[in-house]
PDB file of N, CA and C in Angstrom:
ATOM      1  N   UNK A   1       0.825  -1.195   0.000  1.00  0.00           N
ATOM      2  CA  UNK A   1       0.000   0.000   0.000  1.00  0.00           C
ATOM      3  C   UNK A   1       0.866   1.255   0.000  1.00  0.00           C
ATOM      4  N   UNK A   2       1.897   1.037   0.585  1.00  0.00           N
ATOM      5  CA  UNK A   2       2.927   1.959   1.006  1.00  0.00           C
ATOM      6  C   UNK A   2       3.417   2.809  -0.755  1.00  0.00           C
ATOM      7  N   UNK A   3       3.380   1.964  -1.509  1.00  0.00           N
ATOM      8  CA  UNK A   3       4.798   1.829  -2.285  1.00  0.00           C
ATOM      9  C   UNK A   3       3.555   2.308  -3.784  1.00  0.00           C
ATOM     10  N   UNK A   4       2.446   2.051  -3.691  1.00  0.00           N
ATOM     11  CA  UNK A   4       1.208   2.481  -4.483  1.00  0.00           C
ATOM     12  C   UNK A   4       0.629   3.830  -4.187  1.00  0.00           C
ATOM     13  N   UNK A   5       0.573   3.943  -2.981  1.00  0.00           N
ATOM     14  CA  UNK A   5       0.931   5.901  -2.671  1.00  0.00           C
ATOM     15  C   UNK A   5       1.829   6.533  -3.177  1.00  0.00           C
ATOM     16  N   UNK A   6       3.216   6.273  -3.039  1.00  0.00           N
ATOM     17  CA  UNK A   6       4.112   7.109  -3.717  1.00  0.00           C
ATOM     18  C   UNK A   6       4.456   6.913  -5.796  1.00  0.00           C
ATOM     19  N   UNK A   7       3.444   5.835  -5.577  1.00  0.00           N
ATOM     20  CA  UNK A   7       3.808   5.954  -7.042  1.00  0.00           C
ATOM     21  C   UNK A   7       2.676   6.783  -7.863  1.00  0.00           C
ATOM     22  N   UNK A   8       1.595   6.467  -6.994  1.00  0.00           N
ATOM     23  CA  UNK A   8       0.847   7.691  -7.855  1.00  0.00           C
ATOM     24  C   UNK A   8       0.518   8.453  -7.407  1.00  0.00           C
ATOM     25  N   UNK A   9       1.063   9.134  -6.478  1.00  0.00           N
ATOM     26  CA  UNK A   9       1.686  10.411  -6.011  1.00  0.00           C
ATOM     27  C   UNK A   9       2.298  11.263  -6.716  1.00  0.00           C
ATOM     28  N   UNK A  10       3.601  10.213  -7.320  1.00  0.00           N
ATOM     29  CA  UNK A  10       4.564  10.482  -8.292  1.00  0.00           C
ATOM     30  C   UNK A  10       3.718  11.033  -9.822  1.00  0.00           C
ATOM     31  N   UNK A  11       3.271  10.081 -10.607  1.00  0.00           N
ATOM     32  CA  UNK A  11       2.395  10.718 -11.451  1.00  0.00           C
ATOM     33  C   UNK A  11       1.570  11.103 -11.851  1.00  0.00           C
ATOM     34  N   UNK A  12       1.161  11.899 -10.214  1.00  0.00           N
ATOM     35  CA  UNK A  12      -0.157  13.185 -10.242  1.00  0.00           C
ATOM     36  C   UNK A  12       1.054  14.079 -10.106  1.00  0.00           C
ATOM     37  N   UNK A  13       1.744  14.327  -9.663  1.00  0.00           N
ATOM     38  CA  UNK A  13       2.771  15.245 -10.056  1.00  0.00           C
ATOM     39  C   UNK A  13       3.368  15.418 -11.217  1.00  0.00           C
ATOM     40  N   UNK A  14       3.557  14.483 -11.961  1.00  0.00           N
ATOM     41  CA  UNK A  14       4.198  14.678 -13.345  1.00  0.00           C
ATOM     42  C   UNK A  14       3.273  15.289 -14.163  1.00  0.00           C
ATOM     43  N   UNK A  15       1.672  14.772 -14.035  1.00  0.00           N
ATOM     44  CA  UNK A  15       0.526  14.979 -14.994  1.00  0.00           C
ATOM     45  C   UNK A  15       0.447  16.627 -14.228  1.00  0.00           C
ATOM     46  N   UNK A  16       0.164  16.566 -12.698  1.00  0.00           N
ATOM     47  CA  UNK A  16      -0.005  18.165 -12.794  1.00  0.00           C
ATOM     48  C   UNK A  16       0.793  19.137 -12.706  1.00  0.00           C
ATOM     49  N   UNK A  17       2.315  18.930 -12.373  1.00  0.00           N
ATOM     50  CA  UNK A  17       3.678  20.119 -13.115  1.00  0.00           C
ATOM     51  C   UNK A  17       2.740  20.192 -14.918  1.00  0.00           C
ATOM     52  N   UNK A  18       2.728  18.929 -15.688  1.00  0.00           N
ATOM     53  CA  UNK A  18       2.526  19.424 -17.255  1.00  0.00           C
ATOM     54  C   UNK A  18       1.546  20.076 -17.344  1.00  0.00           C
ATOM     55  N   UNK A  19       0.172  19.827 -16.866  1.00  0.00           N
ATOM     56  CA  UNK A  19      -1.343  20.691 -16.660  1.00  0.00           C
ATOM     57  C   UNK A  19      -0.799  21.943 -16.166  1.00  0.00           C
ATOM     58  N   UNK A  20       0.134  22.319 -15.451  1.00  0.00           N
ATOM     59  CA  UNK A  20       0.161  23.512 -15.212  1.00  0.00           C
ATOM     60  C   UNK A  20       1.017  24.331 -15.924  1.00  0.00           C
ATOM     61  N   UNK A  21       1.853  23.947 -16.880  1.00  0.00           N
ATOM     62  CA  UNK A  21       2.663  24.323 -17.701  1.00  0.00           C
ATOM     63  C   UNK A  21       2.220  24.672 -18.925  1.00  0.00           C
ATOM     64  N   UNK A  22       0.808  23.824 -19.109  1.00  0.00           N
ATOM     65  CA  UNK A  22       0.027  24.209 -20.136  1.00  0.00           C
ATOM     66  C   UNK A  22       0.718  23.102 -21.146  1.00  0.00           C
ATOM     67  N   UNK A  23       0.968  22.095 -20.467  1.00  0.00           N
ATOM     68  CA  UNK A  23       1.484  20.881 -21.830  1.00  0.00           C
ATOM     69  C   UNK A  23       0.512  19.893 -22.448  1.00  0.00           C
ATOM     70  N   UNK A  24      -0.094  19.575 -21.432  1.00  0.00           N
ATOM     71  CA  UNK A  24      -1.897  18.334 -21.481  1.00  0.00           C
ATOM     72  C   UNK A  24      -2.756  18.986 -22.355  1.00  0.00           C
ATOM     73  N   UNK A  25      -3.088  18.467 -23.554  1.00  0.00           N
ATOM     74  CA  UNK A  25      -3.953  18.885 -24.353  1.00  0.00           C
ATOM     75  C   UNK A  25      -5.098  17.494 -24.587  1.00  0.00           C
ATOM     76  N   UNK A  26      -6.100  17.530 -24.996  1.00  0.00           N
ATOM     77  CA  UNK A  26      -6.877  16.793 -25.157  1.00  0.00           C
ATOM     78  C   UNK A  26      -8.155  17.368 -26.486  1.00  0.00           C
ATOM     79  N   UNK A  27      -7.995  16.425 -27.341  1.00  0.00           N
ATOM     80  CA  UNK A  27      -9.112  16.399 -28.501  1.00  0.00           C
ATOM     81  C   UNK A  27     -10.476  16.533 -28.124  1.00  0.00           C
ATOM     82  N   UNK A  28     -11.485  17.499 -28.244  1.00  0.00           N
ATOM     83  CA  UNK A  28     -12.792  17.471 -28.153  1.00  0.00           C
ATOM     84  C   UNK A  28     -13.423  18.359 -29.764  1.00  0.00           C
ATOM     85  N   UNK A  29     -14.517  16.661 -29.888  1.00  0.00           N
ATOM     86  CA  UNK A  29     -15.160  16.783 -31.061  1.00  0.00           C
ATOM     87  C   UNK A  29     -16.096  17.882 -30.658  1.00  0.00           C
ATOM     88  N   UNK A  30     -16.696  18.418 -31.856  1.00  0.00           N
ATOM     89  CA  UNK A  30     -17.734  19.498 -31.645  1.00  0.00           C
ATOM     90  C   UNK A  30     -18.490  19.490 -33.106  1.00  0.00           C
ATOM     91  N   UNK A  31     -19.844  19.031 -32.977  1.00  0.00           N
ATOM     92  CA  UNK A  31     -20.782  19.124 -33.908  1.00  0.00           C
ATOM     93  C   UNK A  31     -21.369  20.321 -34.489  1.00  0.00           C
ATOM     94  N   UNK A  32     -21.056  21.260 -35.648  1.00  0.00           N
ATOM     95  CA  UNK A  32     -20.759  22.131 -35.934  1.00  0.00           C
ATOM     96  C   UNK A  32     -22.249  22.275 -37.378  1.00  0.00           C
ATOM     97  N   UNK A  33     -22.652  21.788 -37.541  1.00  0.00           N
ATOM     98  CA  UNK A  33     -24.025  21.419 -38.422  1.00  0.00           C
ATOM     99  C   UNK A  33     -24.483  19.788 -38.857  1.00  0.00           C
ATOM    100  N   UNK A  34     -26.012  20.184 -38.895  1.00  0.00           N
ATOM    101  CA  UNK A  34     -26.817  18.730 -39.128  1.00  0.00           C
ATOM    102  C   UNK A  34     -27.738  18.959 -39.930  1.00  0.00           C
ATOM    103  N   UNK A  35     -27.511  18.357 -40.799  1.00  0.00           N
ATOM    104  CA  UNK A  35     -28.599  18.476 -41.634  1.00  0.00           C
ATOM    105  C   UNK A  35     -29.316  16.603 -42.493  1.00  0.00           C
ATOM    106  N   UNK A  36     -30.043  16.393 -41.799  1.00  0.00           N
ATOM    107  CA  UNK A  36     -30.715  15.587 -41.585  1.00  0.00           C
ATOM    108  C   UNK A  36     -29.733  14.132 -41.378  1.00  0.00           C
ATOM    109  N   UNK A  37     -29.528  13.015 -41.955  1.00  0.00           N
ATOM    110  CA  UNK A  37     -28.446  12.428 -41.224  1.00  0.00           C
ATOM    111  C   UNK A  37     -26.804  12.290 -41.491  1.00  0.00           C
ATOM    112  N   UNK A  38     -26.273  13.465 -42.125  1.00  0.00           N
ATOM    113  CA  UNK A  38     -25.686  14.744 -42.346  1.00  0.00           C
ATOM    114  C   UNK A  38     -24.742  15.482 -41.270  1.00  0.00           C
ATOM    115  N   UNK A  39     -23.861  15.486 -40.973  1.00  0.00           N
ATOM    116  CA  UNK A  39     -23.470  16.119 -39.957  1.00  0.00           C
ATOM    117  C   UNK A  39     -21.721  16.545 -40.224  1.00  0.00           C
ATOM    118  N   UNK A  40     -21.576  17.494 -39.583  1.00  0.00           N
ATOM    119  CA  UNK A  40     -20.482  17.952 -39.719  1.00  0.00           C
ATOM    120  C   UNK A  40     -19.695  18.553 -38.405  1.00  0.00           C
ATOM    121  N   UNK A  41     -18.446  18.108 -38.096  1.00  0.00           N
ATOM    122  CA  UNK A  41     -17.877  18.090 -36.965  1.00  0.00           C
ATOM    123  C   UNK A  41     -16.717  18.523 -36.792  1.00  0.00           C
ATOM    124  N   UNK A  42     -16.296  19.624 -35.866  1.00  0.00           N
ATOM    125  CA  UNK A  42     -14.695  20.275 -35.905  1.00  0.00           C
ATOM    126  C   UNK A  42     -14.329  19.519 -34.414  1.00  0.00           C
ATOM    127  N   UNK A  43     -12.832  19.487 -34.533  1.00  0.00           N
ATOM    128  CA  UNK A  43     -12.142  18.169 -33.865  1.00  0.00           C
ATOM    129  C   UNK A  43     -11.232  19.734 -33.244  1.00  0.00           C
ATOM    130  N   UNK A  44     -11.351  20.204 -32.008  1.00  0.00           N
ATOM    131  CA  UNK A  44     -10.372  21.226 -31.267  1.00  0.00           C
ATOM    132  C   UNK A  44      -9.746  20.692 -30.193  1.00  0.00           C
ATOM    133  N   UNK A  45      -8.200  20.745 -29.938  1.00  0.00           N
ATOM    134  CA  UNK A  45      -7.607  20.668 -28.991  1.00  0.00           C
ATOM    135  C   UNK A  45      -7.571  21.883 -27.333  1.00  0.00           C
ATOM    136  N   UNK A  46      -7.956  21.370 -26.887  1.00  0.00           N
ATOM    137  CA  UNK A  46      -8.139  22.068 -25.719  1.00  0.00           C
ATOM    138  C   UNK A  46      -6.847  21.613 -24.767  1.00  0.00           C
ATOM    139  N   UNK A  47      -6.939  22.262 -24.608  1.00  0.00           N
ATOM    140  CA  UNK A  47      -5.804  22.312 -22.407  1.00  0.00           C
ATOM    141  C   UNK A  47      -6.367  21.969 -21.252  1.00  0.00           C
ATOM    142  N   UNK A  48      -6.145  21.114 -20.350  1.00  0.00           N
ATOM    143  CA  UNK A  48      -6.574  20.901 -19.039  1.00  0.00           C
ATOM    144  C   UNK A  48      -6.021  22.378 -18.241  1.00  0.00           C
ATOM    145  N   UNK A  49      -7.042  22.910 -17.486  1.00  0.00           N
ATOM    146  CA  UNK A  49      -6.913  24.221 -16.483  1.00  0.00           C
ATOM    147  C   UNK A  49      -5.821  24.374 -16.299  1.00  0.00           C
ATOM    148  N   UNK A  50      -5.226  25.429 -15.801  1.00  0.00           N
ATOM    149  CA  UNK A  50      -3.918  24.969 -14.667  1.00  0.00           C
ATOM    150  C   UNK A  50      -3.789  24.828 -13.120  1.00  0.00           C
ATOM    151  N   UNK A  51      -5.374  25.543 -12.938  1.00  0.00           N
ATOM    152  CA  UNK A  51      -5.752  25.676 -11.572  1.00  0.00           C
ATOM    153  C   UNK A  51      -6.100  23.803 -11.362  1.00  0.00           C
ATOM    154  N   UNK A  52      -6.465  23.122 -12.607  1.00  0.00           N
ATOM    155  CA  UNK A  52      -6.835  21.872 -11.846  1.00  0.00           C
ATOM    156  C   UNK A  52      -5.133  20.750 -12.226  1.00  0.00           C
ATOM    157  N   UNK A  53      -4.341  21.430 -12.677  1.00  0.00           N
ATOM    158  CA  UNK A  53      -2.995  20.800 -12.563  1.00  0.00           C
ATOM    159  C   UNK A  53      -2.642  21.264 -11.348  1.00  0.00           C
ATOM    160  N   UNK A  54      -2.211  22.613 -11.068  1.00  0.00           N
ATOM    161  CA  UNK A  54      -1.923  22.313  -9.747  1.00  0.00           C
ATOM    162  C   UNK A  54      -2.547  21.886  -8.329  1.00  0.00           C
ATOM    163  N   UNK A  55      -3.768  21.520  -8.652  1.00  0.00           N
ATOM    164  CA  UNK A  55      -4.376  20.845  -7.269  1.00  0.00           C
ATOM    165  C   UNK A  55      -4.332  19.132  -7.312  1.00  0.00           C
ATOM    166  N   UNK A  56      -3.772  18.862  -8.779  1.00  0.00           N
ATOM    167  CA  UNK A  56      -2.886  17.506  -8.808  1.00  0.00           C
ATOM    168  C   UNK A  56      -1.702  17.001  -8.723  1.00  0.00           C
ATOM    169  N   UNK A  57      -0.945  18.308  -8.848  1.00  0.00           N
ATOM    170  CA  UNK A  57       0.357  18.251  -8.213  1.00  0.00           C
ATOM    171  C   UNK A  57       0.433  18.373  -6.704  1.00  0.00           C
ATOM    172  N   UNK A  58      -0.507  19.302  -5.491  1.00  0.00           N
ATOM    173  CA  UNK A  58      -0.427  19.194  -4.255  1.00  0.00           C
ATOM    174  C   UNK A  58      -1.415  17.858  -3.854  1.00  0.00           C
ATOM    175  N   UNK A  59      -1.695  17.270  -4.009  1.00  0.00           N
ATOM    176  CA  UNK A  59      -2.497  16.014  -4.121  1.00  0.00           C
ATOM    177  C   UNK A  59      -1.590  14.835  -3.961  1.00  0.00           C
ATOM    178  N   UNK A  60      -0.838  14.985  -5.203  1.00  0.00           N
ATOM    179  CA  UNK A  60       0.001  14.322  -5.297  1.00  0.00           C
ATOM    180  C   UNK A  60       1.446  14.140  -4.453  1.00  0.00           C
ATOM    181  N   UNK A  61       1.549  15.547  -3.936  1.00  0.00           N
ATOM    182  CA  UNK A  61       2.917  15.833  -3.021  1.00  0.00           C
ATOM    183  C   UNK A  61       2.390  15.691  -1.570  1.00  0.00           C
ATOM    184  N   UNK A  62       1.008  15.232  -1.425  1.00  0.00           N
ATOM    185  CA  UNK A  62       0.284  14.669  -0.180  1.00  0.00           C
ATOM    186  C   UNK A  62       0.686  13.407  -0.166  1.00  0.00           C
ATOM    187  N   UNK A  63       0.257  12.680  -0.691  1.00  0.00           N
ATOM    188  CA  UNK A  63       0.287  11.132  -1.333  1.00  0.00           C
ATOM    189  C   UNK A  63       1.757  10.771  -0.850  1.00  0.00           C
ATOM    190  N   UNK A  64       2.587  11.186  -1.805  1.00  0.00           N
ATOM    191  CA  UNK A  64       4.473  11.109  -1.060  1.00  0.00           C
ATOM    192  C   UNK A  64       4.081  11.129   0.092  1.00  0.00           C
ATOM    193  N   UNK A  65       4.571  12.458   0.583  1.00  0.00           N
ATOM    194  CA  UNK A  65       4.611  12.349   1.858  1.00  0.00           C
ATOM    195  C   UNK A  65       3.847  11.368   2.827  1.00  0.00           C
ATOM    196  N   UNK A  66       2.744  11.063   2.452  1.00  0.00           N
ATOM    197  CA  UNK A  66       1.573  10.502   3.284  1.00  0.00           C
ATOM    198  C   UNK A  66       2.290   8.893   3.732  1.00  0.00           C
ATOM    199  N   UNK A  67       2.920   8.760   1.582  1.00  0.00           N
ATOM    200  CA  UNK A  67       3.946   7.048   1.965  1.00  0.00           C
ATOM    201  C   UNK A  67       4.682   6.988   2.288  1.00  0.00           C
ATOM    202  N   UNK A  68       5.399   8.342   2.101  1.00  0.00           N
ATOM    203  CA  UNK A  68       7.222   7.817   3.219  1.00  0.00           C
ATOM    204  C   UNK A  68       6.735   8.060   4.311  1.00  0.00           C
ATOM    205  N   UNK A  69       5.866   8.736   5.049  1.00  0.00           N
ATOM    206  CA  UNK A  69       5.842   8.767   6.402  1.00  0.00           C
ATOM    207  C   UNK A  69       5.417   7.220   7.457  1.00  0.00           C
ATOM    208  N   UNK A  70       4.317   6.720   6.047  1.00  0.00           N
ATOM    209  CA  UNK A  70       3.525   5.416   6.648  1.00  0.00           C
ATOM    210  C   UNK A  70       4.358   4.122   6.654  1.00  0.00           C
ATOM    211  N   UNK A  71       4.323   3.466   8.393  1.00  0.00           N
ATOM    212  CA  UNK A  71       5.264   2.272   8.313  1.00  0.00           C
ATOM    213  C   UNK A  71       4.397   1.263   7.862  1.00  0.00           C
ATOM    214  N   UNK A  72       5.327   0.062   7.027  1.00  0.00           N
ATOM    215  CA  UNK A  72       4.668  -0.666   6.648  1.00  0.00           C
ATOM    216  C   UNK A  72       5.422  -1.835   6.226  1.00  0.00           C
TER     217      UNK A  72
END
């Protein structure tokens, strides 16, 4: 249990240093006209917040700490 805390501890920190750096992008489709079964769709890359990267990076620097502290 010990050793599963600090590891994803570890990469909620990696994911939220990059979310906050503005590196995490993610594809969202967007249906852009319909015309009857017809449709047309723009594909935009968006950014995860940075306000919600860094509350996965202190999350994550909980987690550490939480496992090196816990004996086990």
């Amino acid at each position: 249990m010990r050793g599963a805390m600090i590891v994803i501890g570890v990469i909620l920190i990696i994911g939220g240093v990059a979310a906050f750096l503005g590196k995490l992008e993610y594809p969202h489709d967007k249906e852009v006209a319909r015309i009857g079964s017809i449709s047309a769709t723009v594909s935009q890359d968006k950014t995860v917040p940075q306000w919600a990267g860094g509350i996965a990076a202190l999350v994550g620097l909980g987690l550490v700490a939480a496992g090196a502290m816990r004996k086990s």
